[in-house]
PDB file of N, CA and C in Angstrom:
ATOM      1  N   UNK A   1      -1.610   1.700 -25.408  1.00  0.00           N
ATOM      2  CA  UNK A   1      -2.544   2.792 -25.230  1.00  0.00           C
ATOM      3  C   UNK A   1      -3.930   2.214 -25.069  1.00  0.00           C
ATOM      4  N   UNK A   2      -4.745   2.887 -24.089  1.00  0.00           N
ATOM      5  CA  UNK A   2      -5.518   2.370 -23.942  1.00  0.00           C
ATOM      6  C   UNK A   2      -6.855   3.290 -23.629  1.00  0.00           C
ATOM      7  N   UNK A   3      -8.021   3.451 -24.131  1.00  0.00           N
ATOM      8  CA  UNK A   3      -9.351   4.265 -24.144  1.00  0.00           C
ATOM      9  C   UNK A   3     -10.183   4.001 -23.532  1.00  0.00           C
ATOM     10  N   UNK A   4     -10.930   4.407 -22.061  1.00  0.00           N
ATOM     11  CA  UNK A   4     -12.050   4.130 -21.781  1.00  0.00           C
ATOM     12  C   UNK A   4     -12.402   5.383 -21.327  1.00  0.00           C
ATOM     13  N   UNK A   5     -13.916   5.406 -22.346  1.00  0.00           N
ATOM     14  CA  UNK A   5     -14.929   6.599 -22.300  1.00  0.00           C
ATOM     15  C   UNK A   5     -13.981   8.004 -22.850  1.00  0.00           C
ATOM     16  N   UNK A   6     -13.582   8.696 -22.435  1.00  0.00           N
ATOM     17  CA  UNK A   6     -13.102   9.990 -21.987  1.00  0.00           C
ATOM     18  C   UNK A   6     -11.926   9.913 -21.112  1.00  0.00           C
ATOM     19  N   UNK A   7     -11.101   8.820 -20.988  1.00  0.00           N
ATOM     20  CA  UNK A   7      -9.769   8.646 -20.538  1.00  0.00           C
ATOM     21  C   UNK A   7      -8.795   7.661 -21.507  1.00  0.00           C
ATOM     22  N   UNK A   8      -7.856   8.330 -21.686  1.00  0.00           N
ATOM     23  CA  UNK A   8      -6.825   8.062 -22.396  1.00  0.00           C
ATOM     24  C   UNK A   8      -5.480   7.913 -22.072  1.00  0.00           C
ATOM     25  N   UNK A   9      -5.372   6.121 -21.795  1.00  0.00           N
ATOM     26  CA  UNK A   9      -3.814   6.150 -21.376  1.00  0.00           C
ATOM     27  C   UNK A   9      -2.548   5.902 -21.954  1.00  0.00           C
ATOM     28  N   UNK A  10      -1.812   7.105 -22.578  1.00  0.00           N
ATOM     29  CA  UNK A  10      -0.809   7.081 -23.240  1.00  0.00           C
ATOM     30  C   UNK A  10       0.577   6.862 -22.739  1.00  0.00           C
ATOM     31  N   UNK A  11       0.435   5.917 -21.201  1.00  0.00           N
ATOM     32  CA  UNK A  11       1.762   5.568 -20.788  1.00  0.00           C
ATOM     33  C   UNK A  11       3.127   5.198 -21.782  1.00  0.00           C
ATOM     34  N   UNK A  12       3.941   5.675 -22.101  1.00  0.00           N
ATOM     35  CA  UNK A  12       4.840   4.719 -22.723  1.00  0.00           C
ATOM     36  C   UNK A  12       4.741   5.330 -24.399  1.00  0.00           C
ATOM     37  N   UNK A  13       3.776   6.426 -24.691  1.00  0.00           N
ATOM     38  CA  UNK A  13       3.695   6.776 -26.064  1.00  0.00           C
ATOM     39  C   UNK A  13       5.099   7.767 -26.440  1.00  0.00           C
ATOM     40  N   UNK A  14       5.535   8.452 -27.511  1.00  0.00           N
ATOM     41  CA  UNK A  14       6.297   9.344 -27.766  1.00  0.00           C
ATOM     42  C   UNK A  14       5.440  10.558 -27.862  1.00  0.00           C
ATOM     43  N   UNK A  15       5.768  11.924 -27.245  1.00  0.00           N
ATOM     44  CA  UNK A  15       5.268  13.367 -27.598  1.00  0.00           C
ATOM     45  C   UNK A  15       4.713  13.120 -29.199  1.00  0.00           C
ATOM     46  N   UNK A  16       5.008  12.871 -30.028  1.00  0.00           N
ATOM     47  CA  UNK A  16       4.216  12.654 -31.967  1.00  0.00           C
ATOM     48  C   UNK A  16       3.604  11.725 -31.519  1.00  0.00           C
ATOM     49  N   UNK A  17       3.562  10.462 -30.878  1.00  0.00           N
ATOM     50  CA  UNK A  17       2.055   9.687 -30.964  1.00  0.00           C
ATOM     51  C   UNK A  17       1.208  10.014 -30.280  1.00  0.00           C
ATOM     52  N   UNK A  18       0.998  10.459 -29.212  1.00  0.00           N
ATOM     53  CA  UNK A  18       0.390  11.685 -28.312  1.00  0.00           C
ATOM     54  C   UNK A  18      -0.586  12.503 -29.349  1.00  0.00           C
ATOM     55  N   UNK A  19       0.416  13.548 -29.630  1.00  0.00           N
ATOM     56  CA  UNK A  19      -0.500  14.306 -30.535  1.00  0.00           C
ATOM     57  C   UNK A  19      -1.325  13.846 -31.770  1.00  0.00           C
ATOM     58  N   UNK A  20      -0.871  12.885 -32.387  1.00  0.00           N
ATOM     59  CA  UNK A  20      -1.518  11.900 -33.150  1.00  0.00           C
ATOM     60  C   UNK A  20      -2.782  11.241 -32.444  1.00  0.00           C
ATOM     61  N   UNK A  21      -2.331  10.970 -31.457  1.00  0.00           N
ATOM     62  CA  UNK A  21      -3.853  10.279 -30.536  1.00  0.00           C
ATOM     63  C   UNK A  21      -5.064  11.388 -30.345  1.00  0.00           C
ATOM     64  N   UNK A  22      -4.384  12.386 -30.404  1.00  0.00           N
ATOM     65  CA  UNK A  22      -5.222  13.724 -29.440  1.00  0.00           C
ATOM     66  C   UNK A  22      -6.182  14.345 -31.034  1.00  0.00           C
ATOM     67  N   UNK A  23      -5.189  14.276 -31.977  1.00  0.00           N
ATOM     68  CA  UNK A  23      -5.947  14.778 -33.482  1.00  0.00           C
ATOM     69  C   UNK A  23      -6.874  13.504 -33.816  1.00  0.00           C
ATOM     70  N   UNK A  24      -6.589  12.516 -33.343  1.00  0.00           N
ATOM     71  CA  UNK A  24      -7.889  11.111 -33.517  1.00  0.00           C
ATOM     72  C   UNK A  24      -9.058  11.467 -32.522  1.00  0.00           C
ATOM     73  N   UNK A  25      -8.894  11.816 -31.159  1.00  0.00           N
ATOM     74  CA  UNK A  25      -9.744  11.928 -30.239  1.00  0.00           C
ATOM     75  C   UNK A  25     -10.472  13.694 -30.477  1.00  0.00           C
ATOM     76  N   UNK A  26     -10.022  14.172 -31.388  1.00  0.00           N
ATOM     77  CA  UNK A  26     -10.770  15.470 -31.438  1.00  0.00           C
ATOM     78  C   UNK A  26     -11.952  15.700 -31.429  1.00  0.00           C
ATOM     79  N   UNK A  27     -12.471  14.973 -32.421  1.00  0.00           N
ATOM     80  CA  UNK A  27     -13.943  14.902 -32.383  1.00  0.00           C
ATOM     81  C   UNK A  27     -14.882  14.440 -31.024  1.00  0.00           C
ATOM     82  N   UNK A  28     -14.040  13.486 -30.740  1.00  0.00           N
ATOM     83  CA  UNK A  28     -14.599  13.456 -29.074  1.00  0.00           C
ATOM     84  C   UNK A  28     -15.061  14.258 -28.129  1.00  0.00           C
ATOM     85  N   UNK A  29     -13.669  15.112 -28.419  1.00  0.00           N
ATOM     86  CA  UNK A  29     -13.115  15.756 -27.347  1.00  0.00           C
ATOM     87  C   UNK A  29     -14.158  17.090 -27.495  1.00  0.00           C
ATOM     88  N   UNK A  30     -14.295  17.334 -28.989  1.00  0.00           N
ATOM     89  CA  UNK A  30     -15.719  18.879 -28.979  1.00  0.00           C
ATOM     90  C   UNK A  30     -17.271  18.043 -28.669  1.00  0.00           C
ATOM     91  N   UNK A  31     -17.607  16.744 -28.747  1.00  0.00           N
ATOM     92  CA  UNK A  31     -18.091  16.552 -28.644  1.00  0.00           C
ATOM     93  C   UNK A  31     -19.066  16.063 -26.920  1.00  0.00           C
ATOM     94  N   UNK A  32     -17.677  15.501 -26.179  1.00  0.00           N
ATOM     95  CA  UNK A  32     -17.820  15.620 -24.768  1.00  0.00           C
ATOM     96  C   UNK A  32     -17.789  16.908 -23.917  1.00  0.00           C
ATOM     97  N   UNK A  33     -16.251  17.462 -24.091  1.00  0.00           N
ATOM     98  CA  UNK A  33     -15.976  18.644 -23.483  1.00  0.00           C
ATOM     99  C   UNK A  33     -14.913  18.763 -22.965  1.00  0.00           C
ATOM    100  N   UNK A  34     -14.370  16.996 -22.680  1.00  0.00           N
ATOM    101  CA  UNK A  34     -13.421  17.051 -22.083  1.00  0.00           C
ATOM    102  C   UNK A  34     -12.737  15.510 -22.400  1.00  0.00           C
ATOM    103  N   UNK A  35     -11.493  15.472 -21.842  1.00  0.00           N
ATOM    104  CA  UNK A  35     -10.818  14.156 -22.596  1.00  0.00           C
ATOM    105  C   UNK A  35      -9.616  13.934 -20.967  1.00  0.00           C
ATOM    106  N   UNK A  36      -9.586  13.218 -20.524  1.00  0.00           N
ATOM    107  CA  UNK A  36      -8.467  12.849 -19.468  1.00  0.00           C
ATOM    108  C   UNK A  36      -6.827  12.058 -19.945  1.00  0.00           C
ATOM    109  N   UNK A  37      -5.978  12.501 -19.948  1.00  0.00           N
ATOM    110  CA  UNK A  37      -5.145  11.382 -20.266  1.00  0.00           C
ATOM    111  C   UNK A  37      -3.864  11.411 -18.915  1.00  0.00           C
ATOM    112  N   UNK A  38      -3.687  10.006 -19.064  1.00  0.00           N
ATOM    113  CA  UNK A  38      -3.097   9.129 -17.802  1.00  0.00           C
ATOM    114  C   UNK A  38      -1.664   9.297 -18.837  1.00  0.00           C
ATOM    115  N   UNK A  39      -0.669   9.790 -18.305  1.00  0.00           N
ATOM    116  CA  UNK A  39       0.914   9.809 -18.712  1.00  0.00           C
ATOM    117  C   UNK A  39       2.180   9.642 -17.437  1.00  0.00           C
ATOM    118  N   UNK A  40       2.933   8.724 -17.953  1.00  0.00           N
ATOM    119  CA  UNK A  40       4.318   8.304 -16.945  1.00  0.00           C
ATOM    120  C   UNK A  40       5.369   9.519 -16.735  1.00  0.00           C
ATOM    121  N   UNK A  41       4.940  10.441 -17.468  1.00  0.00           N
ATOM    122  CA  UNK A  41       5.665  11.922 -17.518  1.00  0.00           C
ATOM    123  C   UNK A  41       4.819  12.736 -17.783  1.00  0.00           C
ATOM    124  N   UNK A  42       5.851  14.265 -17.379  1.00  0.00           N
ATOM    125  CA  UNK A  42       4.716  15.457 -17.634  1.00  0.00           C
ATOM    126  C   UNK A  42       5.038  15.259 -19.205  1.00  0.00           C
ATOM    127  N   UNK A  43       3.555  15.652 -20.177  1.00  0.00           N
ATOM    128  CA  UNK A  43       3.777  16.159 -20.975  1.00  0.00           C
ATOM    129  C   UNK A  43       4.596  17.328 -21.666  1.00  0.00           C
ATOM    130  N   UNK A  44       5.291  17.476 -21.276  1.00  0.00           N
ATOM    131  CA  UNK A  44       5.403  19.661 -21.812  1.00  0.00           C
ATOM    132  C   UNK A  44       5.405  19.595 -22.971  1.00  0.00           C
ATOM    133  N   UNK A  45       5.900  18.723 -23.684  1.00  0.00           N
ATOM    134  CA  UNK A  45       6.608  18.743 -25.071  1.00  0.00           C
ATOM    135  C   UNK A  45       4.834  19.154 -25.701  1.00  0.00           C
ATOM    136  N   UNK A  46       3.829  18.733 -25.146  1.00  0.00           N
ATOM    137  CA  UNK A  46       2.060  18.793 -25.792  1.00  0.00           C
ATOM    138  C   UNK A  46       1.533  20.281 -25.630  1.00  0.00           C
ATOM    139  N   UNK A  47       2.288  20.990 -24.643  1.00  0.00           N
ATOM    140  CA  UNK A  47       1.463  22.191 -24.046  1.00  0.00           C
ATOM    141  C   UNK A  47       1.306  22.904 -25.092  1.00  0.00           C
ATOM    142  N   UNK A  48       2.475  23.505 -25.944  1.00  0.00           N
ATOM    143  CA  UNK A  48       2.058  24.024 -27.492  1.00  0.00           C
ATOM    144  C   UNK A  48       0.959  23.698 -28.184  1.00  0.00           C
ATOM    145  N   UNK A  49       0.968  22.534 -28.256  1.00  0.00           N
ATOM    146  CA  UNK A  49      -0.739  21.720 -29.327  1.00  0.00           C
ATOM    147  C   UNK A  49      -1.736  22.087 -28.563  1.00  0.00           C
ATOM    148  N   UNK A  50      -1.751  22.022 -26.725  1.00  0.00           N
ATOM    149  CA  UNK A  50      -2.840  22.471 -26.451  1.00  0.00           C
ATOM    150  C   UNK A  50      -3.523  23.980 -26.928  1.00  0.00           C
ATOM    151  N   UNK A  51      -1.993  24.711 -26.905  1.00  0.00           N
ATOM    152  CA  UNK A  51      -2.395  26.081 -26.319  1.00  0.00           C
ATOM    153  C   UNK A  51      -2.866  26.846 -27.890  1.00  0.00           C
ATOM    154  N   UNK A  52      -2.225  26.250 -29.059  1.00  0.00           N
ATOM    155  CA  UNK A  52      -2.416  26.294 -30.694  1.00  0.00           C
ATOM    156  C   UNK A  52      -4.223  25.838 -30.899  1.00  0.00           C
ATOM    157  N   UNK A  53      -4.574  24.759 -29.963  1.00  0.00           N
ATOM    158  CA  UNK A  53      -5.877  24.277 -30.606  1.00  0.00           C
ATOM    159  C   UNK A  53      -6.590  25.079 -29.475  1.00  0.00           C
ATOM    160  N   UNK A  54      -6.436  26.018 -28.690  1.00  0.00           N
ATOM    161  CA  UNK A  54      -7.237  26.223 -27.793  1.00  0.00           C
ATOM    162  C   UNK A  54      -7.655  25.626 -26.747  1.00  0.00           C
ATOM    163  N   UNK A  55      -7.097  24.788 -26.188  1.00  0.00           N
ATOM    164  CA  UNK A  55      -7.647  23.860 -25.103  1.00  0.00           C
ATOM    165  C   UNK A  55      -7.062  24.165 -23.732  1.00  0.00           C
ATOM    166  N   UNK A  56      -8.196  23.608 -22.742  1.00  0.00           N
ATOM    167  CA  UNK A  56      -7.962  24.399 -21.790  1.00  0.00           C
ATOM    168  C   UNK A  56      -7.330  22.970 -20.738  1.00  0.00           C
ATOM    169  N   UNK A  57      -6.168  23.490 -20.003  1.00  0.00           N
ATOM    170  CA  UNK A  57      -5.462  21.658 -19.563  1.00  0.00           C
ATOM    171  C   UNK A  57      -5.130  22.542 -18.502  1.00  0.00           C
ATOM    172  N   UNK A  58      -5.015  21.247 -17.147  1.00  0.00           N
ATOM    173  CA  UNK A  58      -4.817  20.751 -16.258  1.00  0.00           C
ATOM    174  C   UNK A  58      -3.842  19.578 -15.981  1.00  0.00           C
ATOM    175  N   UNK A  59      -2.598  20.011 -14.990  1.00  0.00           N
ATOM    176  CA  UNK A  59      -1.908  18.671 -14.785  1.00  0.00           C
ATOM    177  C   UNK A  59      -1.994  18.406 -13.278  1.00  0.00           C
ATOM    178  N   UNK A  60      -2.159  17.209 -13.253  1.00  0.00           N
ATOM    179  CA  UNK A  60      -2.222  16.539 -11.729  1.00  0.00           C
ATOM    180  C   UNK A  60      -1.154  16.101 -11.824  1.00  0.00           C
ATOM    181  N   UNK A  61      -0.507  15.922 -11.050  1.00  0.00           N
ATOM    182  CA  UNK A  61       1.203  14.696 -10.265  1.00  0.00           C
ATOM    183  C   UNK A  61       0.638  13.993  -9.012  1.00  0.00           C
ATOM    184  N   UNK A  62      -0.055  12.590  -9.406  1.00  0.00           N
ATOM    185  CA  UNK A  62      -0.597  11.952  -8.606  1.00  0.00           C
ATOM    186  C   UNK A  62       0.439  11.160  -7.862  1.00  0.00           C
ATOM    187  N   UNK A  63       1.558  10.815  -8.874  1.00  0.00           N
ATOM    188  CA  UNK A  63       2.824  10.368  -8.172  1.00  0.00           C
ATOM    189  C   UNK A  63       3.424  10.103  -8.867  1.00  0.00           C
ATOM    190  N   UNK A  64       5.369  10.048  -8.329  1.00  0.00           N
ATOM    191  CA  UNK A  64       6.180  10.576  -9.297  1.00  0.00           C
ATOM    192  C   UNK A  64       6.366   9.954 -10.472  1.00  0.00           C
ATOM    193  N   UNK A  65       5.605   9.345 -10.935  1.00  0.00           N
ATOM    194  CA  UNK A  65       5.244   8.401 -12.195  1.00  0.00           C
ATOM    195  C   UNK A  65       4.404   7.933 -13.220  1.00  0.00           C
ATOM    196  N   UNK A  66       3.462   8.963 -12.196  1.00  0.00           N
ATOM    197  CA  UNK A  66       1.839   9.113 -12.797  1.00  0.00           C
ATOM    198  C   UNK A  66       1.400  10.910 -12.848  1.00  0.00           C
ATOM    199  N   UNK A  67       0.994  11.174 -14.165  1.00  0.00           N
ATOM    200  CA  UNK A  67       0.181  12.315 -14.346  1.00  0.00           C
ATOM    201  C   UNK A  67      -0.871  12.021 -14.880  1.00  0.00           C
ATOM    202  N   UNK A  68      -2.134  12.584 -14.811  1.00  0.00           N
ATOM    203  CA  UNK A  68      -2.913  12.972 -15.246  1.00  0.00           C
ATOM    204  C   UNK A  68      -3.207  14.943 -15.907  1.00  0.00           C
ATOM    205  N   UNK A  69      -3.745  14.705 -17.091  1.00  0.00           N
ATOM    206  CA  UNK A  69      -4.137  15.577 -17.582  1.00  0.00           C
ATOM    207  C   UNK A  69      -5.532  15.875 -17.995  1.00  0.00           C
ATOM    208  N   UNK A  70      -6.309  16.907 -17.603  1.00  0.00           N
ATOM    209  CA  UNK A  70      -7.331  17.374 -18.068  1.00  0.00           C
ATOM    210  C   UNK A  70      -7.465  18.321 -19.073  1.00  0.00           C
ATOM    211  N   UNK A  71      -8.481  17.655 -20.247  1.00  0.00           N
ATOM    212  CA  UNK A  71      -7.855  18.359 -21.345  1.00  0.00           C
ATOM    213  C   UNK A  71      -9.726  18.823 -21.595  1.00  0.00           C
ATOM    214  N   UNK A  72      -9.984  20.407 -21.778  1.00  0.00           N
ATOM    215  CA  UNK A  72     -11.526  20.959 -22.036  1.00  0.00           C
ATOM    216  C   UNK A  72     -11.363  21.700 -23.368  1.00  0.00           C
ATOM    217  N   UNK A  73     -12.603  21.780 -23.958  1.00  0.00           N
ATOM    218  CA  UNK A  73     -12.364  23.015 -25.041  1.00  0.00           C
ATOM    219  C   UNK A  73     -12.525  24.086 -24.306  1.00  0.00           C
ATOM    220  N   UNK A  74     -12.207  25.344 -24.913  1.00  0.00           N
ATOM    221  CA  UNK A  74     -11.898  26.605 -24.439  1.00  0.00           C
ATOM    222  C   UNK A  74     -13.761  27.043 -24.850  1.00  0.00           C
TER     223      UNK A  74
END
């Protein structure tokens, strides 16, 4: 896993370390506005945590191996 600025690449993490990363980056995340994360799959298993903490997400399918997610506060 890997952090630069406001992007977060959780290639290769499990759905629980994910959300574990995302409850570490919180403070960030109210503090920027927004948080990007780079994943080898769609998330779905996360959309609940988003939609529980209020956050407002975006998925890109840049290719069939790469997503990106945009993650805002509401």
């Amino acid at each position: 896993m890997k952090a630069l600025s406001n992007v977060i690449d959780i290639r290769g993490c499990s759905s629980d370390k994910i959300i574990l990363l995302l409850n570490d980056y919180s403070e960030e995340l109210q503090r920027k506005g927004c948080l990007w994360l780079i994943n080898d799959l769609e998330p779905i298993e996360c959309y609940s945590y988003f939609i529980e903490n209020n956050y407002h997400y975006q998925i890109f399918a840049i290719a069939e191996n790469e997503y990106r997610i945009f993650i805002s506060i509401a």
